[in-house]
Protein backbone atom coordinates (compact mmCIF):
# COMPACT_ATOMS: atom_id res chain seq x y z
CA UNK A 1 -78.59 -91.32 -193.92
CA UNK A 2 -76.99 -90.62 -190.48
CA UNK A 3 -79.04 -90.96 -187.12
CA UNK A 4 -78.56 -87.79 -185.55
CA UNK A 5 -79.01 -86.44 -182.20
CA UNK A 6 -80.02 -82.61 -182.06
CA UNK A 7 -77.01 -81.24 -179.41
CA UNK A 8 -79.59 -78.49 -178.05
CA UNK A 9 -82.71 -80.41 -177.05
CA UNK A 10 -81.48 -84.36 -177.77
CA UNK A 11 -84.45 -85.10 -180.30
CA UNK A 12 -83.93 -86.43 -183.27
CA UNK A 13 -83.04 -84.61 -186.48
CA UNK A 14 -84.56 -85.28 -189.39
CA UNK A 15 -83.09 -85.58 -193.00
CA UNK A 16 -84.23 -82.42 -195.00
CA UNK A 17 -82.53 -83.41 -198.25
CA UNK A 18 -78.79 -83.02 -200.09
CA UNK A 19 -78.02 -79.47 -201.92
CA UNK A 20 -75.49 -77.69 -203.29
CA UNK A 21 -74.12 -74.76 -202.01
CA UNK A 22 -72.64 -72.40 -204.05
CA UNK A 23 -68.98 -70.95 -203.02
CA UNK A 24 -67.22 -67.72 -203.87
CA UNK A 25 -68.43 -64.32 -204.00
CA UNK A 26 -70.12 -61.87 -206.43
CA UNK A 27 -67.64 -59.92 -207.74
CA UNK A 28 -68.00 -56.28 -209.06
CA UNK A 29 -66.87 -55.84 -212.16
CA UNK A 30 -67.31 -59.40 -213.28
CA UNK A 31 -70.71 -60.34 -211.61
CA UNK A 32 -71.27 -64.05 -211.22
CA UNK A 33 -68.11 -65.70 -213.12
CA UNK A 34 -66.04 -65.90 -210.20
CA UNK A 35 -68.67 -68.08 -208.64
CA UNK A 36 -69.03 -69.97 -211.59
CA UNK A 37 -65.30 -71.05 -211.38
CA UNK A 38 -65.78 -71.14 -207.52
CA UNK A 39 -68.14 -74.56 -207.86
CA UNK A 40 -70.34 -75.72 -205.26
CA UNK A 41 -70.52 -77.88 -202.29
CA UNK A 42 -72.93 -80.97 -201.76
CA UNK A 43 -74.44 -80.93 -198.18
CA UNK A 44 -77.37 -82.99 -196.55
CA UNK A 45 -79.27 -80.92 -194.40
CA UNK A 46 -80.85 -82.44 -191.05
CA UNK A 47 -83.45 -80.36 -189.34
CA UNK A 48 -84.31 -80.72 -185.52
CA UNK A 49 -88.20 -80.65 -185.32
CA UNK A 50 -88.14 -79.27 -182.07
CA UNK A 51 -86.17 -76.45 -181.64
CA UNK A 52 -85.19 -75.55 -185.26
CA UNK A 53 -81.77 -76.03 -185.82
CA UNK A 54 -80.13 -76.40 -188.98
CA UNK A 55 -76.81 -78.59 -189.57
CA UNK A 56 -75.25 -79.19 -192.59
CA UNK A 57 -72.79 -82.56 -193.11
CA UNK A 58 -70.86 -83.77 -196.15
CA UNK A 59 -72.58 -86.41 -197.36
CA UNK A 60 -71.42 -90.04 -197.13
CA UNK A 61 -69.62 -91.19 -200.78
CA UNK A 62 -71.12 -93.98 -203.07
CA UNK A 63 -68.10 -96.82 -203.74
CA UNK A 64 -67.75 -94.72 -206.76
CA UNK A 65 -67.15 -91.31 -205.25
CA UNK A 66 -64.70 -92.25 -203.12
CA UNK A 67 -62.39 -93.64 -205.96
CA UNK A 68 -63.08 -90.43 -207.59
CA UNK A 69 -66.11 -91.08 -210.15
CA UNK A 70 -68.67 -88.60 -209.42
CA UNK A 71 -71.96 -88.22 -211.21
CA UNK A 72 -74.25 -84.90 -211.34
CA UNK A 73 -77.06 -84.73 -213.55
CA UNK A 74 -75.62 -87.74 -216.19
CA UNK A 75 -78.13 -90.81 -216.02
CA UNK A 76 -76.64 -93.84 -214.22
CA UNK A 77 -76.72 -97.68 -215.69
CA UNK A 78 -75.77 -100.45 -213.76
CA UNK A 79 -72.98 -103.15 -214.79
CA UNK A 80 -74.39 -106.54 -215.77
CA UNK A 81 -70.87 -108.01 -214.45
CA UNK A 82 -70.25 -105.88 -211.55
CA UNK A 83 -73.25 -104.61 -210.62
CA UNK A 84 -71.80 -100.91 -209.73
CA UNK A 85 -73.57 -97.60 -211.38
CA UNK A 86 -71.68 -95.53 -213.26
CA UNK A 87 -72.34 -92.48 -215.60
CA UNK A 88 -74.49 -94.19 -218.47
CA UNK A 89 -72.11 -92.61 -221.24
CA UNK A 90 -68.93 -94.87 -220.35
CA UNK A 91 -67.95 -97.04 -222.60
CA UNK A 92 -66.34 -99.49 -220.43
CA UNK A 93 -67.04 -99.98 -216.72
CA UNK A 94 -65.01 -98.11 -214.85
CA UNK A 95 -65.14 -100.73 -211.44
CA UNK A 96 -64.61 -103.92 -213.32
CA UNK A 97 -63.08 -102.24 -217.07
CA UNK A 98 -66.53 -104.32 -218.55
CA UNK A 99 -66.63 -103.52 -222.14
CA UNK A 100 -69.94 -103.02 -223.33
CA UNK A 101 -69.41 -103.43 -227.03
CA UNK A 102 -67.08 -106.39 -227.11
């Protein structure tokens, strides 16, 4: 989590929690299915105690995100070789290629 610095009164924020935001727009004729294909955005949300102000921030990748593994709601195990996590359902490690039934 970042240290941040409300830019109104200079206190500092605190770390509400990470959501998802949905993007798109409810259509007319097709209701919801345009945000459905839309997806959502993962934000942490800081709060300033003080004054009430809301920002929202991407939030800062995992060694996995940022080489483009991403996990949602999929339990995470951990490699014995590597020690990375990584969706529990891969066969082989996807940081170190550790097959787990060799």
């Amino acid at each position: 989590m970042k240290q941040l610095d409300c830019i109104r009164c200079n206190r500092k924020m605190e770390f509400i929690g990470r959501e998802k935001l949905q993007l798109g727009q409810t259509g007319l004729l097709f209701g919801s299915l345009p945000n459905l294909i839309a997806g959502a955005l993962v934000v942490d949300i800081y709060l300033c105690p003080e004054c009430g102000k809301i920002e929202f921030y991407a939030p800062e990748l995992t060694k996995g995100e940022q080489q483009g593994y991403t996990h949602c709601d999929v339990p995470q195990k951990r490699c014995p070789n590597c020690g990375e996590a990584h969706d529990f359902d891969f066969p082989k490690c996807p940081y170190c290629k550790f097959d787990y039934y060799d």
